[in-house]
C-alpha atoms as a PDB file:
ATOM      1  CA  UNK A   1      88.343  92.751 114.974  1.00  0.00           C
ATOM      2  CA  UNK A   2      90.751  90.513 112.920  1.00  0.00           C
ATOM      3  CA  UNK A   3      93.786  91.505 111.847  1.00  0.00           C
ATOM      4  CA  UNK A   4      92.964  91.855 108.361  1.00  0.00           C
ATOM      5  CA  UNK A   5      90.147  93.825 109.185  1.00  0.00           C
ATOM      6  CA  UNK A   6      92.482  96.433 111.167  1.00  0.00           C
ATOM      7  CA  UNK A   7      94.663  96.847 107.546  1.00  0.00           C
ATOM      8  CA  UNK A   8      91.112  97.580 105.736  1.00  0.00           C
ATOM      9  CA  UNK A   9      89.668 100.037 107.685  1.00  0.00           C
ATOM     10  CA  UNK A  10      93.371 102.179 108.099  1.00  0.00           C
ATOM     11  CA  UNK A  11      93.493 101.298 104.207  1.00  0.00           C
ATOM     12  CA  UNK A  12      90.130 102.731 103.801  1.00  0.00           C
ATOM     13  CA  UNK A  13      90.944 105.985 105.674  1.00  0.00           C
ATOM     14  CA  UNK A  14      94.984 106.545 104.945  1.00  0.00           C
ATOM     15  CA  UNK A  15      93.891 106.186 101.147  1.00  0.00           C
ATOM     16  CA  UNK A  16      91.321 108.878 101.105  1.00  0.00           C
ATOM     17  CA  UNK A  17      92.895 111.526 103.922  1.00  0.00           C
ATOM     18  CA  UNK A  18      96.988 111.055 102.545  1.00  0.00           C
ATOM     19  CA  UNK A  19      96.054 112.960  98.576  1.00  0.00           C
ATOM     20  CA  UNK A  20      94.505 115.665 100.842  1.00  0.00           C
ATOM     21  CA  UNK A  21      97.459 115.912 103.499  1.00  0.00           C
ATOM     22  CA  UNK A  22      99.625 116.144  99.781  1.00  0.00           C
ATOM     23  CA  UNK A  23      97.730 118.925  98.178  1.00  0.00           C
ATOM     24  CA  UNK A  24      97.555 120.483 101.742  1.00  0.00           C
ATOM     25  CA  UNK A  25     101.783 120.079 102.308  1.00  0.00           C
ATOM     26  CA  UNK A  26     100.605 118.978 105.998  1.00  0.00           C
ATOM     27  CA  UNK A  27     102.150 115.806 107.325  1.00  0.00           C
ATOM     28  CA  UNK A  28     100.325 112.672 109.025  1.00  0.00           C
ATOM     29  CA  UNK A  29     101.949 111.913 111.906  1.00  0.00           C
ATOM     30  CA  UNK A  30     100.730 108.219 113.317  1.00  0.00           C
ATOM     31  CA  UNK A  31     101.305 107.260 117.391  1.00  0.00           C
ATOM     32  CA  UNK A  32     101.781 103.465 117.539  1.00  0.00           C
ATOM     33  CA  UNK A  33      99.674 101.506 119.891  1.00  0.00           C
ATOM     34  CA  UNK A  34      99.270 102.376 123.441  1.00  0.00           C
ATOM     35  CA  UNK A  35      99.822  99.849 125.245  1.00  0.00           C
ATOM     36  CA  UNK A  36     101.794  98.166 122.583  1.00  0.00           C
ATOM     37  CA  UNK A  37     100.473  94.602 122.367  1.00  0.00           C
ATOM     38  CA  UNK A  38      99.278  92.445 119.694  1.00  0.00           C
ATOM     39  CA  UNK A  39      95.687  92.042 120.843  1.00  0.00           C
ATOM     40  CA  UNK A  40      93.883  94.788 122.789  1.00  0.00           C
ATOM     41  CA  UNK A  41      90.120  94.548 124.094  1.00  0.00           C
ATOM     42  CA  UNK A  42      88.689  92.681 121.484  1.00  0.00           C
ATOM     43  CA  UNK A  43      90.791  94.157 118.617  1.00  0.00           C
ATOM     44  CA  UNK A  44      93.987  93.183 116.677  1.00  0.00           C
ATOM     45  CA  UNK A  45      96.770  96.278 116.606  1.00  0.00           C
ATOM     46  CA  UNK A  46      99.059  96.865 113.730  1.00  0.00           C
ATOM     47  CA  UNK A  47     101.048  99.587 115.082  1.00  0.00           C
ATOM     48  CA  UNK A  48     102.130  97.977 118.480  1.00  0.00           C
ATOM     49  CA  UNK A  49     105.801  97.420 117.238  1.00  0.00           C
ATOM     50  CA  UNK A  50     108.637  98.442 115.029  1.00  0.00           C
ATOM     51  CA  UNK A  51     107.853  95.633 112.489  1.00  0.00           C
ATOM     52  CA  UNK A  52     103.905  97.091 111.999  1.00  0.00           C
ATOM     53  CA  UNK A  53     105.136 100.699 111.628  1.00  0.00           C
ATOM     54  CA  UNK A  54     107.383  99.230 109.103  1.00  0.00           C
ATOM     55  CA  UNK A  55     104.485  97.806 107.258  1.00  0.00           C
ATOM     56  CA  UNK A  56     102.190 100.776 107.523  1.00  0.00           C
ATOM     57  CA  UNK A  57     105.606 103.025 106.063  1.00  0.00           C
ATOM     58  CA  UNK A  58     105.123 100.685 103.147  1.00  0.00           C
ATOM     59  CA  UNK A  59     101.668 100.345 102.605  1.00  0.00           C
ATOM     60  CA  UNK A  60     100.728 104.087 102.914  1.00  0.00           C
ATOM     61  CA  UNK A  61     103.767 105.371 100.942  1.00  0.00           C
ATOM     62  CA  UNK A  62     103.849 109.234 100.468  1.00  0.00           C
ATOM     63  CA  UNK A  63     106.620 112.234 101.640  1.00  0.00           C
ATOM     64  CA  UNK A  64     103.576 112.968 103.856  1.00  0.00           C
ATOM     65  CA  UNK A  65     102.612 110.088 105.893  1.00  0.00           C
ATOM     66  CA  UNK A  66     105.067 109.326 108.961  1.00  0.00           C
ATOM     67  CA  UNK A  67     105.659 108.849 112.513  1.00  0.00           C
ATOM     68  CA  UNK A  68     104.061 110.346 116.033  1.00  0.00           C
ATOM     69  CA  UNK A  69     106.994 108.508 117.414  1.00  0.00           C
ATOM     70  CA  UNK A  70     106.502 107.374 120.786  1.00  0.00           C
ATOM     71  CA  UNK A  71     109.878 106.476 122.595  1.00  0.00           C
ATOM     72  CA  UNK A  72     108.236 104.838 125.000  1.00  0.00           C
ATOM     73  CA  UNK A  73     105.470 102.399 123.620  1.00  0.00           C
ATOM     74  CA  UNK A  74     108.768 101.082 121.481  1.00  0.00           C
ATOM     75  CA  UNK A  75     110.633 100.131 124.623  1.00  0.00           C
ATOM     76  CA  UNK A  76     107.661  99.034 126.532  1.00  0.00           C
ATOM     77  CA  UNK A  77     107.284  96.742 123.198  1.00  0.00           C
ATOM     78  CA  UNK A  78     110.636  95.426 124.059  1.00  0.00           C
ATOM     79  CA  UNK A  79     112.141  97.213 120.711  1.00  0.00           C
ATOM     80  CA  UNK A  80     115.687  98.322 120.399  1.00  0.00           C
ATOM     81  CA  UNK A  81     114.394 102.089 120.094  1.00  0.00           C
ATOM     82  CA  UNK A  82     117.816 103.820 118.832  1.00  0.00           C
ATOM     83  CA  UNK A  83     117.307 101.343 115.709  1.00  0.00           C
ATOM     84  CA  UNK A  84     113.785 102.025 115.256  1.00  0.00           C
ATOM     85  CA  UNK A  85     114.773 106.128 115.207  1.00  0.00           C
ATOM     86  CA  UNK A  86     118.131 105.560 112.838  1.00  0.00           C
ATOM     87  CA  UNK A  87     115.757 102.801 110.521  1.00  0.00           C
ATOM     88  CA  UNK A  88     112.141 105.752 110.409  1.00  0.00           C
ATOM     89  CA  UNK A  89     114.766 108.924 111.095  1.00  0.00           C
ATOM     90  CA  UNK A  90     117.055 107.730 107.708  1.00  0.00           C
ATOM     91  CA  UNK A  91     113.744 107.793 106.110  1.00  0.00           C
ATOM     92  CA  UNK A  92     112.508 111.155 107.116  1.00  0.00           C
ATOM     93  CA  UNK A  93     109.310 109.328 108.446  1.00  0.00           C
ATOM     94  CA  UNK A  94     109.858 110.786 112.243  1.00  0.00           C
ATOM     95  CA  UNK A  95     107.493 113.670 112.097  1.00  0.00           C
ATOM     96  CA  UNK A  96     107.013 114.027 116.193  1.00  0.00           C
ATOM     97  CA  UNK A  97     108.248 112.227 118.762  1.00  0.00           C
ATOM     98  CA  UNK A  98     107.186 111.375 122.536  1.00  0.00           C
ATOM     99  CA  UNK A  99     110.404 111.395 124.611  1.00  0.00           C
ATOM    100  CA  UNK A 100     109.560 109.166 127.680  1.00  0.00           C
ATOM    101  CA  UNK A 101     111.035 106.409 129.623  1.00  0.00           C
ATOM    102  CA  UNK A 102     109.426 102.821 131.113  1.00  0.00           C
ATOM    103  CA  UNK A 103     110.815 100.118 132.868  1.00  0.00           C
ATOM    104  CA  UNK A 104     109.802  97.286 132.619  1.00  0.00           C
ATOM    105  CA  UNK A 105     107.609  95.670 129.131  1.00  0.00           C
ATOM    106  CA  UNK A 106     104.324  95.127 128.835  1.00  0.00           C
ATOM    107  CA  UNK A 107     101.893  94.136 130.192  1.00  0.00           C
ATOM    108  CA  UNK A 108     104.208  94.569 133.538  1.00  0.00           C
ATOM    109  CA  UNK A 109     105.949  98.188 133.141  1.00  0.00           C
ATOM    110  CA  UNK A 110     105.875 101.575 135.160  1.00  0.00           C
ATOM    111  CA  UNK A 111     106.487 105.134 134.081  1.00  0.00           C
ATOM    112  CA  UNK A 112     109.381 106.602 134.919  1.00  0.00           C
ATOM    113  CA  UNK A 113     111.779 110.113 134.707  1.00  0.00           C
ATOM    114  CA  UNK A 114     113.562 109.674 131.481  1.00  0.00           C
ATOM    115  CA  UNK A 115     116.849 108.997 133.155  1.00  0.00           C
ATOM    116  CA  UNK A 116     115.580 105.714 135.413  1.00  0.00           C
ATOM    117  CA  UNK A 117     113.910 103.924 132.277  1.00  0.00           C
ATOM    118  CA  UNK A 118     115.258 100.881 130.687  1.00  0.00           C
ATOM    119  CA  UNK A 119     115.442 103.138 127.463  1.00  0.00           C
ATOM    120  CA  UNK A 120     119.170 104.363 127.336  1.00  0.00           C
ATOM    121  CA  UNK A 121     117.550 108.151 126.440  1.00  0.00           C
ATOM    122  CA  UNK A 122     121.344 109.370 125.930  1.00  0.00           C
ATOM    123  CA  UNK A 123     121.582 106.802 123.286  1.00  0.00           C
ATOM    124  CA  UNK A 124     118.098 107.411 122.048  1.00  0.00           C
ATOM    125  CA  UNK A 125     118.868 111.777 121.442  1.00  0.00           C
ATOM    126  CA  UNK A 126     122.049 110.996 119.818  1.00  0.00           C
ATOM    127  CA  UNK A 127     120.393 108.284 117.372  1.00  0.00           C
ATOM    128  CA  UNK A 128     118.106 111.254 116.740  1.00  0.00           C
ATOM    129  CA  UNK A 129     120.959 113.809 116.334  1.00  0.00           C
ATOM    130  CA  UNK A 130     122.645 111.247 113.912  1.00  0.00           C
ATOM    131  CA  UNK A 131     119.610 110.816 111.647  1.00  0.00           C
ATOM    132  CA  UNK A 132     119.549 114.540 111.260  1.00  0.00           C
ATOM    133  CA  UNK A 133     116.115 115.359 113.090  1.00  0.00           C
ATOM    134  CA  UNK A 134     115.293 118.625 113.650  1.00  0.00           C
ATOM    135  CA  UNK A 135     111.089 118.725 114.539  1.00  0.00           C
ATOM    136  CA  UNK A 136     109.419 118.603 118.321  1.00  0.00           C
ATOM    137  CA  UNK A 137     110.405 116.502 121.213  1.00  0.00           C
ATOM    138  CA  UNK A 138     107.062 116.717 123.974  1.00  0.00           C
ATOM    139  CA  UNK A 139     108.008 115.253 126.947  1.00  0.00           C
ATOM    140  CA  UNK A 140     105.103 112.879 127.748  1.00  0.00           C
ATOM    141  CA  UNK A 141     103.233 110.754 130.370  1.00  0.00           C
ATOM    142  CA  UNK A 142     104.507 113.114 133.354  1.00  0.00           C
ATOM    143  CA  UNK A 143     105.704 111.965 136.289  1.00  0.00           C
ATOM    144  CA  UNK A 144     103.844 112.849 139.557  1.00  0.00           C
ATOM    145  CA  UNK A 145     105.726 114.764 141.725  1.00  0.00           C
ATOM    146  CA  UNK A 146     104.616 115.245 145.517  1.00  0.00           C
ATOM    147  CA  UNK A 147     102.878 119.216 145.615  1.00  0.00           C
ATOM    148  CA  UNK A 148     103.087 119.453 141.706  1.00  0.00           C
ATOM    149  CA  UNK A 149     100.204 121.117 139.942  1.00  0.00           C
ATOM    150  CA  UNK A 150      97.309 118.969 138.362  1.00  0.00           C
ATOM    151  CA  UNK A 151      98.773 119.624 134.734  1.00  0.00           C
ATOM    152  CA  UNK A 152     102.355 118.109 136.352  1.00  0.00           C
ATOM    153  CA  UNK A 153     103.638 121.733 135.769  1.00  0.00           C
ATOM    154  CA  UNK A 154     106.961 120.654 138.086  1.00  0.00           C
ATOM    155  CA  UNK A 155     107.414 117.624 136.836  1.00  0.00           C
ATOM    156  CA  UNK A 156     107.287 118.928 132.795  1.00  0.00           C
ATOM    157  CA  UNK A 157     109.976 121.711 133.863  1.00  0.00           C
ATOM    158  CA  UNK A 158     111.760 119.088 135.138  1.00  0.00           C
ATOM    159  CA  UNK A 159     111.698 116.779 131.962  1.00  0.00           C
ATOM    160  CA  UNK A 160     112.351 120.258 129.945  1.00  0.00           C
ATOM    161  CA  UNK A 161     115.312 120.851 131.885  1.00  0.00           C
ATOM    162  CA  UNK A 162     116.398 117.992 131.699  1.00  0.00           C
ATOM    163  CA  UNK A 163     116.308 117.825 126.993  1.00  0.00           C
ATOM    164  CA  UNK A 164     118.017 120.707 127.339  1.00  0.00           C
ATOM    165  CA  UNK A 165     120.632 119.267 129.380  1.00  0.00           C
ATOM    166  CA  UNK A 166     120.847 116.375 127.464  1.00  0.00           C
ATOM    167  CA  UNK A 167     120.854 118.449 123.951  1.00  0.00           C
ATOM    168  CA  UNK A 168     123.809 120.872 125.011  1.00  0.00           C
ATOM    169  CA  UNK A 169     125.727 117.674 125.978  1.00  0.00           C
ATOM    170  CA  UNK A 170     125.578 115.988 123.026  1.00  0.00           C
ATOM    171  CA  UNK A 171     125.715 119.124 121.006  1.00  0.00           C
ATOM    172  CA  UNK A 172     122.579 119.825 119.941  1.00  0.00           C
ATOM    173  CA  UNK A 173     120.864 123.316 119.078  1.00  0.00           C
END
């Protein structure tokens, strides 16, 4: 599936479902890519970096079309992710965001606890704080932990615990 192609068909449905999501008041929240790369099992991705979010910002304009904003398919993309939240967050187009950490890029990366990542997550909550964002953080992509539940139970308190850690450090409520 060409590139082209990819723009049609998210043309096709973001033009018909965005007048709804209006009238409704309910906002569109779009996850990039995942895995982030250009060219995926046959198919062309638009939404595998900062510069095709940018372009689907601008060809889908509306107050209710944004961002599932996943921290980590930006850095696994190799994207400076505190300038990807101040650039979307100044725009109000961060509707939901996926807090997790990766290190390495792809196609080579591993998950990791937000605090081992090659993401600087301090940096990334206080680009967040500065652009004023106030929706969900969902920790995602849990880390196994030896014991832990199926569902990761341990290893989401653990991510919890550690937000909350992180937001009464840098001030947030």
């Amino acid at each position: 599936v060409s590139r082209a192609e990819v723009w049609e068909r998210m043309a096709y449905l973001y033009e018909r479902i965005i007048p709804v999501a209006e009238e409704a008041k309910v906002r569109l929240a779009t996850h990039p890519d995942d895995p982030p790369l250009a060219y995926y099992r046959g198919v062309h991705q638009v939404l595998h970096s900062f510069a095709g979010f940018r372009e689907f910002i601008a060809r889908f304009p509306s107050p209710y079309n944004g961002l599932l904003l996943c921290l980590g398919c930006m850095q696994e993309a190799g994207e400076d992710v505190p300038e990807v939240i101040r650039y979307f967050g100044e725009r109000h187009k961060i509707f939901y965001v996926h807090f997790r950490n990766v290190r390495g890029k792809v196609p080579q990366y591993a998950e990791v606890f937000p605090h081992q990542g090659d993401m600087d997550a301090v940096a990334a909550l206080q680009a967040l704080r500065d652009v004023g964002y106030d929706r969900y953080i969902v920790a995602d992509h849990h880390v196994g932990l030896l014991g832990d539940t199926s569902w990761s139970h341990m290893s989401q308190a653990w991510h919890v615990g550690y937000f909350i850690g992180l937001m009464q450090g840098l001030g947030i409520r």
